[in-house]
PDB file of N, CA and C in Angstrom:
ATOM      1  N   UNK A   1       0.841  -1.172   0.000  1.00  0.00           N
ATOM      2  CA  UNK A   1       0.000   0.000   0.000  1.00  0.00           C
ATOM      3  C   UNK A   1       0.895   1.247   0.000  1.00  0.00           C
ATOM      4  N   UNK A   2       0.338   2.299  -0.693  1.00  0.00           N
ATOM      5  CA  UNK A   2       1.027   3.543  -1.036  1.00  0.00           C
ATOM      6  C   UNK A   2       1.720   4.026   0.692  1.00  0.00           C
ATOM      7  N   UNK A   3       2.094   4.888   0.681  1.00  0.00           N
ATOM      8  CA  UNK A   3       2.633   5.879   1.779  1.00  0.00           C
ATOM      9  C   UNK A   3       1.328   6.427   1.675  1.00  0.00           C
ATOM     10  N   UNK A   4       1.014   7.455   0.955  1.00  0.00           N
ATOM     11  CA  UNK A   4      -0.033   8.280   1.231  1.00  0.00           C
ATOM     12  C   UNK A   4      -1.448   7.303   1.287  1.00  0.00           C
ATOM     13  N   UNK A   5      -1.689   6.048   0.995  1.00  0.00           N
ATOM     14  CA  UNK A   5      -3.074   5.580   1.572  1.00  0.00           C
ATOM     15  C   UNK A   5      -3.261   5.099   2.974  1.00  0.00           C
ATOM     16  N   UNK A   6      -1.740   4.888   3.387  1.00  0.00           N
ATOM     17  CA  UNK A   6      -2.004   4.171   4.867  1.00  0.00           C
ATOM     18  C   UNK A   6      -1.733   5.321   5.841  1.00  0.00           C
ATOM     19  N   UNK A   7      -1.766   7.003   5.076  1.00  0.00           N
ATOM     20  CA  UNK A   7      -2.085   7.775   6.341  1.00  0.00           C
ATOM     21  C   UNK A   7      -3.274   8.099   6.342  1.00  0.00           C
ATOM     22  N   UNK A   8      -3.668   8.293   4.775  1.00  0.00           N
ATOM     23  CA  UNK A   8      -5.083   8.739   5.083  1.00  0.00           C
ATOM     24  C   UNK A   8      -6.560   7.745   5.820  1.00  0.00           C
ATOM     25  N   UNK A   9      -5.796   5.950   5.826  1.00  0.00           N
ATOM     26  CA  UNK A   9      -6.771   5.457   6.699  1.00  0.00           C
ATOM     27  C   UNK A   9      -6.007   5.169   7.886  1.00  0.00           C
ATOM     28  N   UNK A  10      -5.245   6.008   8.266  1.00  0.00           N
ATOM     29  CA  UNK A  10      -5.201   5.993   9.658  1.00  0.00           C
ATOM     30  C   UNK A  10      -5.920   7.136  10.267  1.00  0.00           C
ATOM     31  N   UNK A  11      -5.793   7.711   9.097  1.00  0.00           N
ATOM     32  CA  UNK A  11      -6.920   9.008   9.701  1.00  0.00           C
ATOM     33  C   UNK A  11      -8.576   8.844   9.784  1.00  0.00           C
ATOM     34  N   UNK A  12      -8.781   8.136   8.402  1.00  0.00           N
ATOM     35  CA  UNK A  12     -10.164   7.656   8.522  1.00  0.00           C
ATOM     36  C   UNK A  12     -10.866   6.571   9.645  1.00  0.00           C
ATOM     37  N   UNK A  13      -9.746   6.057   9.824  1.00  0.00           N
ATOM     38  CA  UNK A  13     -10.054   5.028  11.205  1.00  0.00           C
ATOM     39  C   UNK A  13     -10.301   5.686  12.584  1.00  0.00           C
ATOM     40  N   UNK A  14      -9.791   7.158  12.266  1.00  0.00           N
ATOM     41  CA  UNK A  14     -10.351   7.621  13.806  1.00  0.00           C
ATOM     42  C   UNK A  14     -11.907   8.129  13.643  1.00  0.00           C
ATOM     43  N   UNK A  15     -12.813   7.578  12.697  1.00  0.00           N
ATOM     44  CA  UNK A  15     -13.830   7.719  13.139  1.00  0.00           C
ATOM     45  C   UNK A  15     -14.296   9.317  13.276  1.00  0.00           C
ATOM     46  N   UNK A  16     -13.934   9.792  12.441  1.00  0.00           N
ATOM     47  CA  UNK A  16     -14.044  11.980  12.210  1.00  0.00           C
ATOM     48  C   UNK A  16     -15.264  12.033  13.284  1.00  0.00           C
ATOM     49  N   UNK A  17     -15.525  12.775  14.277  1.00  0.00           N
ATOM     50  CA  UNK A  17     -17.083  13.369  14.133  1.00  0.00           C
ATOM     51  C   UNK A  17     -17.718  14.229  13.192  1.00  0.00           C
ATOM     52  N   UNK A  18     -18.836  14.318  13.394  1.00  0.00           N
ATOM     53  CA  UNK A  18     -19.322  15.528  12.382  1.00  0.00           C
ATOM     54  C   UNK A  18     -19.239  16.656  12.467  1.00  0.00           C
ATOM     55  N   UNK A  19     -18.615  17.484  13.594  1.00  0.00           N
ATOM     56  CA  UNK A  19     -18.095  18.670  13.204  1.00  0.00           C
ATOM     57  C   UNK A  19     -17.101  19.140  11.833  1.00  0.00           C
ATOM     58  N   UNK A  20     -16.391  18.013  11.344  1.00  0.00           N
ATOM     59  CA  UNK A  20     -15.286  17.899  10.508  1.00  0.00           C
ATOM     60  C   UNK A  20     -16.100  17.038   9.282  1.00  0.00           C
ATOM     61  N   UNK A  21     -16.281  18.909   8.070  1.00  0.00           N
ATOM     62  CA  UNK A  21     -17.040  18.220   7.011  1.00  0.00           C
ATOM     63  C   UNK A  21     -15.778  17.714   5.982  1.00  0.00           C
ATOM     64  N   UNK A  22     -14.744  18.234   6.019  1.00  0.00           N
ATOM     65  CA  UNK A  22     -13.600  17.555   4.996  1.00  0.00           C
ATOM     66  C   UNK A  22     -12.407  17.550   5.295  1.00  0.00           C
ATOM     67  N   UNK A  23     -11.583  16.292   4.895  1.00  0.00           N
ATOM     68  CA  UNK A  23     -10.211  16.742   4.646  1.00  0.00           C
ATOM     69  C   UNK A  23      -9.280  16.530   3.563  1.00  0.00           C
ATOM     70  N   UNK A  24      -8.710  17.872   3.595  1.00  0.00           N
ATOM     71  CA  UNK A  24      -7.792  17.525   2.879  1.00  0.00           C
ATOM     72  C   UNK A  24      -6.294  17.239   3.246  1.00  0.00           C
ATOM     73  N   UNK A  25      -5.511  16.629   2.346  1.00  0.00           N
ATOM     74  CA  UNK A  25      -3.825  16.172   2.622  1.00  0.00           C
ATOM     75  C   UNK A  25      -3.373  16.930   1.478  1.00  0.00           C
ATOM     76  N   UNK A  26      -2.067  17.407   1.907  1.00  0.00           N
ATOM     77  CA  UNK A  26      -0.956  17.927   0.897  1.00  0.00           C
ATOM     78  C   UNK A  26       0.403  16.603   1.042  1.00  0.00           C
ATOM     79  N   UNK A  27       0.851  16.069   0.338  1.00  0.00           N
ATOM     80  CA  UNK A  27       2.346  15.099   0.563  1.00  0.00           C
ATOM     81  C   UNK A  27       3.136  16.355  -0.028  1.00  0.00           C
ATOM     82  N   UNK A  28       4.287  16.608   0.833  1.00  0.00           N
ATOM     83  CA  UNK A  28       5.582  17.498   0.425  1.00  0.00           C
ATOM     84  C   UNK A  28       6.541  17.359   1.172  1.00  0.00           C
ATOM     85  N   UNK A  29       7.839  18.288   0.828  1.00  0.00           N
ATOM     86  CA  UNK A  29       8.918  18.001   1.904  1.00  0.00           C
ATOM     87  C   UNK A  29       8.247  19.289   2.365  1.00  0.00           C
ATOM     88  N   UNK A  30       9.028  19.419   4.008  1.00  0.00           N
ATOM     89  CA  UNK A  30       8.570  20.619   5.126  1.00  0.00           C
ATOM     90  C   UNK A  30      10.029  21.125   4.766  1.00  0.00           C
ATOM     91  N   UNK A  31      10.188  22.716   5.106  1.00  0.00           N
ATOM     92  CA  UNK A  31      11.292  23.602   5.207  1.00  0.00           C
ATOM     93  C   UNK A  31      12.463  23.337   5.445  1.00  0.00           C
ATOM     94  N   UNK A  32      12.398  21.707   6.016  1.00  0.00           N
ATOM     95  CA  UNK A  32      13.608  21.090   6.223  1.00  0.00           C
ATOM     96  C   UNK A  32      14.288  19.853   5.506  1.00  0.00           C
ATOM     97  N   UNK A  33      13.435  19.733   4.390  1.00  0.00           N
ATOM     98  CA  UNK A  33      13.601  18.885   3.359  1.00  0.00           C
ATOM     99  C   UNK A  33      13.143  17.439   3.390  1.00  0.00           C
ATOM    100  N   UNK A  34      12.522  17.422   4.438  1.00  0.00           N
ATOM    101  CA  UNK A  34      12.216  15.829   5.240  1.00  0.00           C
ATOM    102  C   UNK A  34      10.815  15.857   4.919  1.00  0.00           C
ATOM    103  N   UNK A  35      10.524  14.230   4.556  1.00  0.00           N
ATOM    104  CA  UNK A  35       8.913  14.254   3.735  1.00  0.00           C
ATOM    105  C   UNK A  35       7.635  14.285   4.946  1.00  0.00           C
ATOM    106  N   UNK A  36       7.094  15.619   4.212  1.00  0.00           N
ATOM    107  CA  UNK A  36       5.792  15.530   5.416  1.00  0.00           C
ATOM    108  C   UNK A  36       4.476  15.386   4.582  1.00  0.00           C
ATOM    109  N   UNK A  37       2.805  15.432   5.400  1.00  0.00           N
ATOM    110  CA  UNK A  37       1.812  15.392   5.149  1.00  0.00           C
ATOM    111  C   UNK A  37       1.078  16.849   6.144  1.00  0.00           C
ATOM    112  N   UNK A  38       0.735  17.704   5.530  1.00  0.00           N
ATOM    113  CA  UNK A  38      -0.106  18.556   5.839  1.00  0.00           C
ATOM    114  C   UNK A  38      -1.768  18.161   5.741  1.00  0.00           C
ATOM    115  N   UNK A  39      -2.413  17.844   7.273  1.00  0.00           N
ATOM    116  CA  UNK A  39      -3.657  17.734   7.249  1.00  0.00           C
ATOM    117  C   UNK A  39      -4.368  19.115   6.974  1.00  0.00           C
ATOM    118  N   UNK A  40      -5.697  18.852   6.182  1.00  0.00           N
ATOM    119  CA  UNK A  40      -6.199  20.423   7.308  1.00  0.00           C
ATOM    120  C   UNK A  40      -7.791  19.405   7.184  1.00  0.00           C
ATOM    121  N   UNK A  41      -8.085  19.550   8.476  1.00  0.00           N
ATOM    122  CA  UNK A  41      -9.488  19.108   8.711  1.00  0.00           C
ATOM    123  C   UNK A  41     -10.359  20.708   9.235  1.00  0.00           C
ATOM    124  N   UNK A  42     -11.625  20.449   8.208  1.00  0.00           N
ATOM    125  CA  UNK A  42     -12.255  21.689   7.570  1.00  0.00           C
ATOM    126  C   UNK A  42     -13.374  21.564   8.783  1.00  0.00           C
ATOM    127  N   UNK A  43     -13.688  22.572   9.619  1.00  0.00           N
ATOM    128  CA  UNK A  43     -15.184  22.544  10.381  1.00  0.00           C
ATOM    129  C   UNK A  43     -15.355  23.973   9.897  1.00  0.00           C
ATOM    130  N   UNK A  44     -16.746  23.811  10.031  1.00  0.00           N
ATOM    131  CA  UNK A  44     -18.052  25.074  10.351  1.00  0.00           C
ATOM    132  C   UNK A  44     -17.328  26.225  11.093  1.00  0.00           C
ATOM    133  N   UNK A  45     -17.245  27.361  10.629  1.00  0.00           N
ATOM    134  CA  UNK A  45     -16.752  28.945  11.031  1.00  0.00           C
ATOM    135  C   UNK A  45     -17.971  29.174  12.546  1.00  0.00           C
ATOM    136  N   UNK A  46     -16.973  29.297  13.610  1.00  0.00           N
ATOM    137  CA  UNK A  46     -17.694  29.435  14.338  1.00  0.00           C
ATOM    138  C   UNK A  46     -17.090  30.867  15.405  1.00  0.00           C
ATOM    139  N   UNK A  47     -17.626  31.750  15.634  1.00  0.00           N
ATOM    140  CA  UNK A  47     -16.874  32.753  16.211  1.00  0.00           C
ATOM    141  C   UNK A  47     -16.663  32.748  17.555  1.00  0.00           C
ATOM    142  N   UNK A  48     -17.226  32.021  18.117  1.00  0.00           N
ATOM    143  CA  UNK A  48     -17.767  32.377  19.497  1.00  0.00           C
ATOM    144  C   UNK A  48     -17.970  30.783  20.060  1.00  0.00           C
ATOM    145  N   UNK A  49     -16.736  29.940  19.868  1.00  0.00           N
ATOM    146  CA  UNK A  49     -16.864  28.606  19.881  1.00  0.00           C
ATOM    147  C   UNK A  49     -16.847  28.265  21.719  1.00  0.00           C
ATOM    148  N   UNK A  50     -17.126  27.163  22.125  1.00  0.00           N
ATOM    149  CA  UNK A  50     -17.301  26.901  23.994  1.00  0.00           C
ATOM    150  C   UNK A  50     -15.763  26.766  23.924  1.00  0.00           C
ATOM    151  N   UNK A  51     -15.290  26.446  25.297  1.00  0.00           N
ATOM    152  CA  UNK A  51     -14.027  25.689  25.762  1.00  0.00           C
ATOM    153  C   UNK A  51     -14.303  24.666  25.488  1.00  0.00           C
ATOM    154  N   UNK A  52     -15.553  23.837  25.514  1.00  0.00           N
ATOM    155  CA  UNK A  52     -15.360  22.246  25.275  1.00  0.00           C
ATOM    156  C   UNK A  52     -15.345  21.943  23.883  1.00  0.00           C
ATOM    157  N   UNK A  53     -15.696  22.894  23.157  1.00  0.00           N
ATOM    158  CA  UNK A  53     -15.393  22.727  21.605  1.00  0.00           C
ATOM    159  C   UNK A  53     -14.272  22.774  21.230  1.00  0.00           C
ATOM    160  N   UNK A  54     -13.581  23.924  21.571  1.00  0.00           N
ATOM    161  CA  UNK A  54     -12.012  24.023  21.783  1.00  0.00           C
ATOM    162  C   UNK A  54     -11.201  22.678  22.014  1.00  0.00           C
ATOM    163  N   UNK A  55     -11.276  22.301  23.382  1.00  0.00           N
ATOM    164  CA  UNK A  55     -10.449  21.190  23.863  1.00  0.00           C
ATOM    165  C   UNK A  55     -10.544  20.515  22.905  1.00  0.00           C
ATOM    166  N   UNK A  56     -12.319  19.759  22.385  1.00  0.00           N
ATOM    167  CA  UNK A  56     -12.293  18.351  21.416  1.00  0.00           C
ATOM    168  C   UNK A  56     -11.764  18.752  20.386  1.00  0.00           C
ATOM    169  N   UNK A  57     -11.960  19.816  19.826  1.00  0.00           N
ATOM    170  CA  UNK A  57     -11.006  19.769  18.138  1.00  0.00           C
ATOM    171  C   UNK A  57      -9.549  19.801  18.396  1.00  0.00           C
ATOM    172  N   UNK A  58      -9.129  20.688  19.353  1.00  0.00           N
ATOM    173  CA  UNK A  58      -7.557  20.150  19.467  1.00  0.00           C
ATOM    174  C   UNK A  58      -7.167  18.941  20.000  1.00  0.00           C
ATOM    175  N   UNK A  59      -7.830  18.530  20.679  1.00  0.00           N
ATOM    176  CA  UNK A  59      -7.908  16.670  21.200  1.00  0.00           C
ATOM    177  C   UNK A  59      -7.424  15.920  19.654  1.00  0.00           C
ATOM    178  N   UNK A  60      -8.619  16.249  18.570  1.00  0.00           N
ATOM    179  CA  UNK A  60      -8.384  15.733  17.886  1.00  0.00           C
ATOM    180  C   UNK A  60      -7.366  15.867  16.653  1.00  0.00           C
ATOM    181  N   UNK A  61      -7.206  16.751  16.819  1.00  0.00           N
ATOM    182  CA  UNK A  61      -5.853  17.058  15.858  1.00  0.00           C
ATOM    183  C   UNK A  61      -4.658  16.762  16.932  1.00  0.00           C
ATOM    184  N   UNK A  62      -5.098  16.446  17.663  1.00  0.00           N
ATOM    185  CA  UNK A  62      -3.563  15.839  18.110  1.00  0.00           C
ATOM    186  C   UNK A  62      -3.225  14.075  17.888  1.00  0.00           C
ATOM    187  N   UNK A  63      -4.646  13.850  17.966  1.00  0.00           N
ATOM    188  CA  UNK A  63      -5.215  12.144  17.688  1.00  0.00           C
ATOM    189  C   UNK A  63      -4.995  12.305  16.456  1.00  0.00           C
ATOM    190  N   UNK A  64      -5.243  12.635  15.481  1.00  0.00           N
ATOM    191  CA  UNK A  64      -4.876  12.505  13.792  1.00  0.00           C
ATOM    192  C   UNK A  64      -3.090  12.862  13.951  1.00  0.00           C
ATOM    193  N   UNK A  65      -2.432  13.459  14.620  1.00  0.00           N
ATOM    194  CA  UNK A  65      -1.105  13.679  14.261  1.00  0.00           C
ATOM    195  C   UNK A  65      -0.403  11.649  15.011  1.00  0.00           C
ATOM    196  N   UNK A  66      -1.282  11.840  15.908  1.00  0.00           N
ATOM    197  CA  UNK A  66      -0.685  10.178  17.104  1.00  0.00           C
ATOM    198  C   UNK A  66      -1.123   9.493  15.695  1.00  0.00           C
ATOM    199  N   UNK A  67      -1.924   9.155  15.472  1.00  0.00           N
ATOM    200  CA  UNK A  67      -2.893   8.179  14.199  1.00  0.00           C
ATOM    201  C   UNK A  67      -1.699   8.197  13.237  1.00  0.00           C
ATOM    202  N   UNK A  68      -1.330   9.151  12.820  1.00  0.00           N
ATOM    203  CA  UNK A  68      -0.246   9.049  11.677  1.00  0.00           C
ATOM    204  C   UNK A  68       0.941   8.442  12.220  1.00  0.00           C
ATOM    205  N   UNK A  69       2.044   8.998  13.213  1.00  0.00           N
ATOM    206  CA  UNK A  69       2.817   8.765  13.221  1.00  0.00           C
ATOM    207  C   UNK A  69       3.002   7.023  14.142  1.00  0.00           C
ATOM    208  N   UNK A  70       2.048   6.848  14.446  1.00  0.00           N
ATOM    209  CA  UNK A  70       1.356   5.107  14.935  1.00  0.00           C
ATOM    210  C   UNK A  70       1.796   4.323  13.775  1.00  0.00           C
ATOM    211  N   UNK A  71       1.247   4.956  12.576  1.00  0.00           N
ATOM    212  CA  UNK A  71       1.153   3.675  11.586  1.00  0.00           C
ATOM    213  C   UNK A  71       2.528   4.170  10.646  1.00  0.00           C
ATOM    214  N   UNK A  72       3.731   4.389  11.577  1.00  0.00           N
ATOM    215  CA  UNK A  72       4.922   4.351  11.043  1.00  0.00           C
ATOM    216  C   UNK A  72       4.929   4.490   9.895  1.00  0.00           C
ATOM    217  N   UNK A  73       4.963   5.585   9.313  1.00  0.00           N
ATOM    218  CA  UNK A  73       5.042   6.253   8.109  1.00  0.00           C
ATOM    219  C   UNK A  73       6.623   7.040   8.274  1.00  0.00           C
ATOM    220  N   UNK A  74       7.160   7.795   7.027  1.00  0.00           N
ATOM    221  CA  UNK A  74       8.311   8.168   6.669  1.00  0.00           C
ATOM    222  C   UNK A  74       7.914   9.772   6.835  1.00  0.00           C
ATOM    223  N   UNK A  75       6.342   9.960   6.384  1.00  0.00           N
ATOM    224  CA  UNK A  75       6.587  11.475   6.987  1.00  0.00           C
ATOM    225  C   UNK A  75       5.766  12.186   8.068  1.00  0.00           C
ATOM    226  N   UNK A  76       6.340  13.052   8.637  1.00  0.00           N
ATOM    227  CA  UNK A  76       5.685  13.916   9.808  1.00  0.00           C
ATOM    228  C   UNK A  76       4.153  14.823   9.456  1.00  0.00           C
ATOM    229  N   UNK A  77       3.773  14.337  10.477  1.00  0.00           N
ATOM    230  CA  UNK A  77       2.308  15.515  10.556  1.00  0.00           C
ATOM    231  C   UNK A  77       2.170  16.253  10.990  1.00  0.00           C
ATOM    232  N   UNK A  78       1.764  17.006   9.637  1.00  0.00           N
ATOM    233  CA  UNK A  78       1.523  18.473  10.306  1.00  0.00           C
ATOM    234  C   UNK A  78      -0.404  18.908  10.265  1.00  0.00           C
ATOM    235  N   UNK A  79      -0.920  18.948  10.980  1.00  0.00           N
ATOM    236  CA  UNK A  79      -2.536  19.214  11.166  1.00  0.00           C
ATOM    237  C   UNK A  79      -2.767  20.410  11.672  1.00  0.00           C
ATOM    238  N   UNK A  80      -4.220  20.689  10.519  1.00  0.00           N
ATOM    239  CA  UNK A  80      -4.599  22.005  11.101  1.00  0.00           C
ATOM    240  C   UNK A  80      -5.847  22.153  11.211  1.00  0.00           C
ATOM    241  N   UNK A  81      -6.464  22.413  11.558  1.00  0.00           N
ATOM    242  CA  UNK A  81      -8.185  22.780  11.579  1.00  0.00           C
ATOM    243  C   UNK A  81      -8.345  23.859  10.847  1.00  0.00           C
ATOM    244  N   UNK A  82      -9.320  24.191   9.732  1.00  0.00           N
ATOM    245  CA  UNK A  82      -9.625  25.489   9.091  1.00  0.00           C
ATOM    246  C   UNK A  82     -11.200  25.311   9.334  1.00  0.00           C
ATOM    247  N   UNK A  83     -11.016  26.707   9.454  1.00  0.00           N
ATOM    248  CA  UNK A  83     -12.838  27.175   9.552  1.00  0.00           C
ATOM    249  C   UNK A  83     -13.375  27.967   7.913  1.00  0.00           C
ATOM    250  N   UNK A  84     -14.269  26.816   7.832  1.00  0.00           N
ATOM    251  CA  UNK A  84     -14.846  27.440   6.201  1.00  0.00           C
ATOM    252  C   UNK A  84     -16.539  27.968   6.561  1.00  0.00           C
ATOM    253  N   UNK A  85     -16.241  28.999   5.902  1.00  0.00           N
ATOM    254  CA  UNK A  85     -17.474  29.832   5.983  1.00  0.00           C
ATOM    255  C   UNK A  85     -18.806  28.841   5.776  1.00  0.00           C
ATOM    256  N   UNK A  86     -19.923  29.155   6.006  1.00  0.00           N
ATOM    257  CA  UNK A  86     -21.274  28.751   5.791  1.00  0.00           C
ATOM    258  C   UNK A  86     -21.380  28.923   4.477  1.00  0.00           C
TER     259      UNK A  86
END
């Protein structure tokens, strides 16, 4: 299996909630020439989000960065959450 399919179902294996309507991956080298994967998992623009919303989306972008580097891959994750407009 490719490099890039066994991160993206390590990512799909965590089971997204539905706050997170998409993601996308970039494969590139990072600034330091070493091969990475740029997540960005896309939620709903929210201005005025709780603390407990807070915590779980960074919970989970930290679980998608563990998820990747679990299934021993060659490159580093980098994850981001973007907020896309309505």
């Amino acid at each position: 299996m490719r490099e890039e399919d066994v991160i993206k179902a390590a990512v799909k294996a965590l089971r997204l909630p539905k706050e997170i309507k998409a993601v996308d991956y970039l494969f590139s080298d990072d600034s330091t020439g070493q091969p990475a994967v740029w997540v960005k998992l896309h939620v709903a623009e929210d201005n005025n989000p709780s603390a407990t919303k807070v915590r779980q989306l960074s919970d989970l972008r930290k679980a998608v960065a563990k998820s990747i580097l679990s299934a021993e891959v060659s490159r580093w994750p980098y994850v981001r959450l973007v907020a896309d407009r309505a």
